[in-house]
Protein backbone atom coordinates (compact mmCIF):
# COMPACT_ATOMS: atom_id res chain seq x y z
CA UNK A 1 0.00 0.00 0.00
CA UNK A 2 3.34 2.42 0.78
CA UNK A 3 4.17 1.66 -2.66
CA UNK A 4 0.86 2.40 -4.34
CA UNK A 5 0.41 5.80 -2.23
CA UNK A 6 4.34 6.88 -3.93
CA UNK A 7 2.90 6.25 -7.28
CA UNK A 8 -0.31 8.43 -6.90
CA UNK A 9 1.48 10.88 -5.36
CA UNK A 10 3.67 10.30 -8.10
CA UNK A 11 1.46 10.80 -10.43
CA UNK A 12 0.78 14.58 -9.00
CA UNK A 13 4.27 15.46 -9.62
CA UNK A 14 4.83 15.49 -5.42
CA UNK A 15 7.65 13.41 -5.15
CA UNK A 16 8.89 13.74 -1.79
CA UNK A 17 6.34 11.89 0.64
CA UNK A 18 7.52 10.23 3.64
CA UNK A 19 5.67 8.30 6.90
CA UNK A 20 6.03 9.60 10.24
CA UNK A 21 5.20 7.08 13.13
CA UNK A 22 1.91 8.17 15.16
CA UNK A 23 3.93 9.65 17.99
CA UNK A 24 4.09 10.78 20.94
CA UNK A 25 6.85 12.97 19.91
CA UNK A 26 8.08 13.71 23.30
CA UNK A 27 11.23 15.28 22.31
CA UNK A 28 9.79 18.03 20.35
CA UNK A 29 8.60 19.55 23.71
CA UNK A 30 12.82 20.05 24.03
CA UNK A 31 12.43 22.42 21.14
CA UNK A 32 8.96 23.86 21.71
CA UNK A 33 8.15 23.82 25.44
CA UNK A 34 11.35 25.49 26.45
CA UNK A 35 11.97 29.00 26.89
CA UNK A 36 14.59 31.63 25.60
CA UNK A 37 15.39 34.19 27.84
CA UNK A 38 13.57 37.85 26.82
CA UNK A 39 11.42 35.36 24.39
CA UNK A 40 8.35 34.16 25.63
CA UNK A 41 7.24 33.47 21.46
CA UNK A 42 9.01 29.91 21.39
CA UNK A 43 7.32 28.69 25.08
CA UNK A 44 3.60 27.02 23.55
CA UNK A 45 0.50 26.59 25.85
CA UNK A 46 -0.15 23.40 27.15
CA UNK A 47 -2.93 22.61 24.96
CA UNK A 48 -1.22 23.32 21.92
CA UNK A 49 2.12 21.25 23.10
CA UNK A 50 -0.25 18.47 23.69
CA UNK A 51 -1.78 18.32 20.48
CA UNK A 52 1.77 18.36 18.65
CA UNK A 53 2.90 15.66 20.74
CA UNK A 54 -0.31 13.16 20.97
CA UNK A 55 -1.73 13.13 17.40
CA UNK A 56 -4.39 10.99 18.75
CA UNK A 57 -5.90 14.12 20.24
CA UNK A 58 -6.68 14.51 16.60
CA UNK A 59 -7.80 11.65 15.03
CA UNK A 60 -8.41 8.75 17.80
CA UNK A 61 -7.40 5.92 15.68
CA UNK A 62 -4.25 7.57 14.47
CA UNK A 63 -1.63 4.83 13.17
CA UNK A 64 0.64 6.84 10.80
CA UNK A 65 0.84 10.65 9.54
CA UNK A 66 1.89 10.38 5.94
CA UNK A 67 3.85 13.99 5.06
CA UNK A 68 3.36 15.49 1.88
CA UNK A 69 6.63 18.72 0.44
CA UNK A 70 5.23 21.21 -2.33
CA UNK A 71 8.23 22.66 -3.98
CA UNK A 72 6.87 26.11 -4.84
CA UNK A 73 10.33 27.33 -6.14
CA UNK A 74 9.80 28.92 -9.92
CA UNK A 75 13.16 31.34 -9.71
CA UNK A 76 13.86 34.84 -8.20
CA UNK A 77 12.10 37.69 -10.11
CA UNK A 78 13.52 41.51 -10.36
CA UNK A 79 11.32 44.02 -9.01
CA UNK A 80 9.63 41.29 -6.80
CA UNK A 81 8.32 43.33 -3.46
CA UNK A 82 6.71 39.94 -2.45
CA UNK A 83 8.11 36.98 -0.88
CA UNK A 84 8.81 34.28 -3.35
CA UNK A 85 6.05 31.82 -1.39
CA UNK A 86 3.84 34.19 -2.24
CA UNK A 87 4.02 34.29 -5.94
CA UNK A 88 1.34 32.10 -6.76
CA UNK A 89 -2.07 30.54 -5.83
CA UNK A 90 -2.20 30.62 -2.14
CA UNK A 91 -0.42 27.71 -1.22
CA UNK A 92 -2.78 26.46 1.59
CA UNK A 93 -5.58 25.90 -1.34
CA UNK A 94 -3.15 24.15 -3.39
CA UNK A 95 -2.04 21.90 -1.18
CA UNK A 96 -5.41 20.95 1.22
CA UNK A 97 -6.45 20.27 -2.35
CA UNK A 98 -3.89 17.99 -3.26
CA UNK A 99 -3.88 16.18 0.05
CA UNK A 100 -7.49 15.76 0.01
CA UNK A 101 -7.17 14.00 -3.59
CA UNK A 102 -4.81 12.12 -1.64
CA UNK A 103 -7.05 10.49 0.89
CA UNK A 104 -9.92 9.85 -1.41
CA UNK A 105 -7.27 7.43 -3.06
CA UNK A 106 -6.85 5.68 -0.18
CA UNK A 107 -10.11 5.73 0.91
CA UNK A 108 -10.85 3.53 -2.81
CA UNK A 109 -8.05 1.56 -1.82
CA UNK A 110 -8.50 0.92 2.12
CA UNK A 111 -11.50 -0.41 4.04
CA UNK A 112 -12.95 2.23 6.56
CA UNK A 113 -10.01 4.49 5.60
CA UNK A 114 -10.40 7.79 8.15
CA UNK A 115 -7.87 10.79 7.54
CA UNK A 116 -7.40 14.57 8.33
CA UNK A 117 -5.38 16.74 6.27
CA UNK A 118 -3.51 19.63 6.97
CA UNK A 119 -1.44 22.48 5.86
CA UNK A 120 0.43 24.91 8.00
CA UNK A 121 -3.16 24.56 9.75
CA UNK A 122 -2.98 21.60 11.65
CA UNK A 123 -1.99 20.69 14.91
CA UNK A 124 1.68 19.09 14.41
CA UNK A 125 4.66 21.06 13.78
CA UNK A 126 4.89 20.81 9.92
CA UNK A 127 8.64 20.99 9.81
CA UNK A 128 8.98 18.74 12.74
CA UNK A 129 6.90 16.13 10.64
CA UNK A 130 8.63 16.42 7.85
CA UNK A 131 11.95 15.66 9.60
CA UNK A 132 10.12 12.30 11.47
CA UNK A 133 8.86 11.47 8.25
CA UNK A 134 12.67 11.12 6.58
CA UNK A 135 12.27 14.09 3.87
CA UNK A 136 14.58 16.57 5.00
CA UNK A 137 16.95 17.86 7.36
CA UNK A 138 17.26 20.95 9.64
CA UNK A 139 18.78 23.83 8.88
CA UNK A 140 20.21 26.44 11.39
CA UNK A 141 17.53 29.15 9.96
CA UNK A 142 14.74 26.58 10.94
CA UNK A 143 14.10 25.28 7.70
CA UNK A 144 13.34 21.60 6.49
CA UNK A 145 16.19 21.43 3.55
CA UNK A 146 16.03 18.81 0.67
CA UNK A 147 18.38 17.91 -1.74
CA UNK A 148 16.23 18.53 -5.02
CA UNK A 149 14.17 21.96 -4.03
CA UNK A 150 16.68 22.89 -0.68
CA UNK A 151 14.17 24.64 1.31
CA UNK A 152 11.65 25.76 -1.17
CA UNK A 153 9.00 23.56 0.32
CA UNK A 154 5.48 23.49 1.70
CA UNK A 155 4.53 20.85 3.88
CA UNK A 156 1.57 19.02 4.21
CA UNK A 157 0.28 16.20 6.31
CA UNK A 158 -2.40 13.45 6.86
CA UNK A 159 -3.35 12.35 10.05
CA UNK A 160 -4.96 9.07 9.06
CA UNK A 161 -5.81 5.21 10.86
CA UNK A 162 -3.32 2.71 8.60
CA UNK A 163 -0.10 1.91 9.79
CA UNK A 164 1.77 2.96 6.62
CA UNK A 165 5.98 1.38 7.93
CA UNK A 166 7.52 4.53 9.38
CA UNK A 167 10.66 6.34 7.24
CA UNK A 168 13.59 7.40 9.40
CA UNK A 169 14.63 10.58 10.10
CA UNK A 170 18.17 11.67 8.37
CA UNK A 171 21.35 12.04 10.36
CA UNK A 172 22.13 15.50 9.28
CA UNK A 173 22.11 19.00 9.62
CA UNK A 174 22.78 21.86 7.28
CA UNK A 175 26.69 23.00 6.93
CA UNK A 176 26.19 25.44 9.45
CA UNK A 177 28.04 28.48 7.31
CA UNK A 178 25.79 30.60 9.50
CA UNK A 179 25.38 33.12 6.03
CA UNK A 180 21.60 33.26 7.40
CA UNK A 181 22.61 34.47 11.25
CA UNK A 182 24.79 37.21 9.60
CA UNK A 183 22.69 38.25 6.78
CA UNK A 184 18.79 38.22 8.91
CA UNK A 185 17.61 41.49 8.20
CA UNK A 186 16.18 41.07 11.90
CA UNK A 187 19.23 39.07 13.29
CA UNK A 188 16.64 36.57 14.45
CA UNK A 189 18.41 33.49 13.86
CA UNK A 190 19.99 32.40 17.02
CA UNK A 191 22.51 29.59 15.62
CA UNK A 192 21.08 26.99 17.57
CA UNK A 193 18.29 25.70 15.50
CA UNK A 194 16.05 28.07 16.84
CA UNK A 195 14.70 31.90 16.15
CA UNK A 196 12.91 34.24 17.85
CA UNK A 197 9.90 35.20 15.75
CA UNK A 198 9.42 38.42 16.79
CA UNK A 199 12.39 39.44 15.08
CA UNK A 200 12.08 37.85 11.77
CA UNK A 201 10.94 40.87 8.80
CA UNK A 202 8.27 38.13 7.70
CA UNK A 203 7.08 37.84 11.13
CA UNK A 204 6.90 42.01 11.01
CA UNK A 205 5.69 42.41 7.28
CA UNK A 206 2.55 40.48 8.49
CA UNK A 207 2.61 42.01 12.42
CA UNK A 208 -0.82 44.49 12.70
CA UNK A 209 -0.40 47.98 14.67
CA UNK A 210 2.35 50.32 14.27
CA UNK A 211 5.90 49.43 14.99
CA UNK A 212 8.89 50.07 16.90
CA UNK A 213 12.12 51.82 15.59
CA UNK A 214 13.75 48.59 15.61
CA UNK A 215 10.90 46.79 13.54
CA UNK A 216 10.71 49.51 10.77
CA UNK A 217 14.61 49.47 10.89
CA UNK A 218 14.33 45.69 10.05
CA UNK A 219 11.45 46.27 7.26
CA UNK A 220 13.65 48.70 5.57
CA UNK A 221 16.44 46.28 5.16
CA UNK A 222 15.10 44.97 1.34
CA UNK A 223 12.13 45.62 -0.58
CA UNK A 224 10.14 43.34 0.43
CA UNK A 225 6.56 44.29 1.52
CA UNK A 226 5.45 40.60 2.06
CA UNK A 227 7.87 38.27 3.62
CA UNK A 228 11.35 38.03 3.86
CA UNK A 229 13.90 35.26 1.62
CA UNK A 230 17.09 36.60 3.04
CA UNK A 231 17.98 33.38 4.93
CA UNK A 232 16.81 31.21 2.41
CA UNK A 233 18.88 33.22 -0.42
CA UNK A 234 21.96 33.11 0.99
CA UNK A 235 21.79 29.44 1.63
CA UNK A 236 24.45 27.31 0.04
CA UNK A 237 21.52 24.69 -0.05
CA UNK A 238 19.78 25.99 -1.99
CA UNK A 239 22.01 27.15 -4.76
CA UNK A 240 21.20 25.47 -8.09
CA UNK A 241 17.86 23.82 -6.59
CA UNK A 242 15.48 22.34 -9.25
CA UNK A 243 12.30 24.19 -9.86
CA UNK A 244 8.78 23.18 -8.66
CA UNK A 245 7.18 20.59 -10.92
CA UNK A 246 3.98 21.09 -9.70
CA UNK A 247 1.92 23.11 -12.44
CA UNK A 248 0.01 25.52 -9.88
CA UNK A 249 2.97 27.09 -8.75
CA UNK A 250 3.74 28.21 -12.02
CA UNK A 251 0.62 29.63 -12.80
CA UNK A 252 -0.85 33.26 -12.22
CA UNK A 253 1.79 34.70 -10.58
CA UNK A 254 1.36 37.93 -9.09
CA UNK A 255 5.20 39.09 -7.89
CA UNK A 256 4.59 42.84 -7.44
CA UNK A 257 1.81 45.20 -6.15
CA UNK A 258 1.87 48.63 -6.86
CA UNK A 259 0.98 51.45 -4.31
CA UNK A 260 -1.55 52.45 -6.15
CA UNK A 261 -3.92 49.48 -6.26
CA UNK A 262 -3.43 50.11 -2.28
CA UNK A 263 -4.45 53.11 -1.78
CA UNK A 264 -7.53 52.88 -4.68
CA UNK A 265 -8.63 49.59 -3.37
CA UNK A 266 -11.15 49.49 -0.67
CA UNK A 267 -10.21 46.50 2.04
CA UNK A 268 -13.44 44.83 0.50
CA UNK A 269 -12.49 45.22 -3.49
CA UNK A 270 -8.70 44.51 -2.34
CA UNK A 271 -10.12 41.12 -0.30
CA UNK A 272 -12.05 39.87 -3.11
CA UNK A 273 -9.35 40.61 -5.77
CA UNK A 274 -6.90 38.46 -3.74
CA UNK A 275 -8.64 36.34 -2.28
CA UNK A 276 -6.37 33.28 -3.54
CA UNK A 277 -3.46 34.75 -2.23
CA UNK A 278 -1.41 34.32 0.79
CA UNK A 279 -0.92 38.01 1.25
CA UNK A 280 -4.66 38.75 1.28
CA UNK A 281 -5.17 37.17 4.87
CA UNK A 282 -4.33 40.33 6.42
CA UNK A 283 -5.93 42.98 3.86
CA UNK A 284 -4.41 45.47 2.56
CA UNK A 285 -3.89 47.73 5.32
CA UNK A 286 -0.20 46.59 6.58
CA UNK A 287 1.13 45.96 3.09
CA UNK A 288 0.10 49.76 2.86
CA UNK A 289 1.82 50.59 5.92
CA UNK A 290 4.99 48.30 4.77
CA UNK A 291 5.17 50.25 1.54
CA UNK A 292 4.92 53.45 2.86
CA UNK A 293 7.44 52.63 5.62
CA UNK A 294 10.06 51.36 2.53
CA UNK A 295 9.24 54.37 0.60
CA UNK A 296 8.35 58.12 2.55
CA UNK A 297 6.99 59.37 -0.20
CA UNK A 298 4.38 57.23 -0.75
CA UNK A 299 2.09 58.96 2.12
């Protein structure tokens, strides 16, 4: 059955799926339930620890999480004031989508088949997953890194009730050049595996409110009014990485806004224009705000 869930997935050009065992993960709480000092971001409630250690408090009958990577990668374009991620279709569409095709296979294929999928929406720590599940390794910027698409990757999961065999983790780690601590626009990269979020420019490009000195000096450190790809840029991992296969990442790409369909756009007309993007989420008032931080003269 392993082999004939490769093939499909095959067969929708995702070809990096892996098993992850049906937990408990108790060591992730060494990553996620400790806390930095002057960080309180990386210390997670109880009920939300629980749930990323004890996937049955998702799906009862748990047996396996199958894990899913959506290369999204398509190239770096000039004049781009938008993260790369964001380029295309929102990616959470594309890949619930693809995940749910997924698990009607199965469901032709296995007898009382039951399955939740997710996508940076779920429960479990994606990366974390995708590390159990043998499909990548961790970087020192917190990234899953392969060796096809380095770590231009979504990651998507299915909780499900068949005991697919387990993959094993790798053995490895990125080179630890530590280009991404030097280079963070928000020096949030600690060098241990870990960040503090609050620092990170994507963290403040999507952050509501008005900022602090140090935040705007952070935004102004590239162009970018969505996101930041600083740490994955300078990545030796990720030089010479194959391009997505996966046709929806390719398609209707939208890699600049201008002020001026900002400031024209209502938050209503500017939510239902972009209402397949990832950028939309928080309307349009804080990529407003962004741009006129990056550029004075805009207000």
């Amino acid at each position: 059955m392993k082999q004939k869930l490769i093939k499909f997935c095959g067969s929708m050009d995702i070809d990096y799926v892996g098993i992850a065992p049906p937990g408990p993960y108790t060591d992730i709480e060494n990553k996620y339930g400790k806390k930095h000092e002057g960080d309180s971001t990386n210390r997670l409630n109880s009920d939300i620890l629980d749930k990323m250690i004890y996937p049955e408090l998702t799906l009862k009958d748990v047996k396996s999480v199958i894990v899913c990577l959506f290369p999204y990668y398509i190239g770096s374009i000039p004049g781009a004031n938008l993260s790369k991620y964001a380029y295309s279709t929102d990616y959470h569409m594309i890949a619930q989508r693809k995940l749910h095709e997924i698990g009607v296979f199965l469901e032709r294929q296995i007898e009382n088949f039951n399955y939740k999928c997710f996508a940076d929406n779920g429960p479990l720590n994606d990366r974390y997953m995708a590390h159990k599940a043998g499909l990548g390794f961790w970087g020192i910027n917190n990234h899953i890194i392969t060796e096809r698409y380095g770590s231009y990757v979504f990651i998507g999961y299915i909780i499900n009730n068949y005991q697919f065999e387990a993959d094993t983790p790798l053995d490895r780690t990125c080179i630890k050049c530590y280009n991404c601590v030097r280079d963070c626009p928000g020096q949030c990269i600690r060098g241990d595996f870990t960040i503090d979020s609050t620092r990170c420019k994507s963290y403040i490009t999507q952050k509501k409110g008005q900022l602090t000195v140090e935040e705007i000096a952070t935004l102004r450190k590239n162009c970018l009014i969505w996101g930041c790809d600083v740490c994955q840029d300078v990545c030796p991992h990720n030089k010479g990485v194959q391009k997505t296969p996966i046709e929806d990442f390719k398609n209707n790409i939208k890699h600049n806004i201008e002020y001026w369909e900002l400031a024209n756009m209502s938050n209503r007309e500017f939510l239902k224009h972009y209402k397949d993007r990832a950028f939309a989420w928080r309307g349009k008032g804080v990529l407003k705000r962004n741009y006129e931080i990056l550029y004075e003269n805009r207000k």
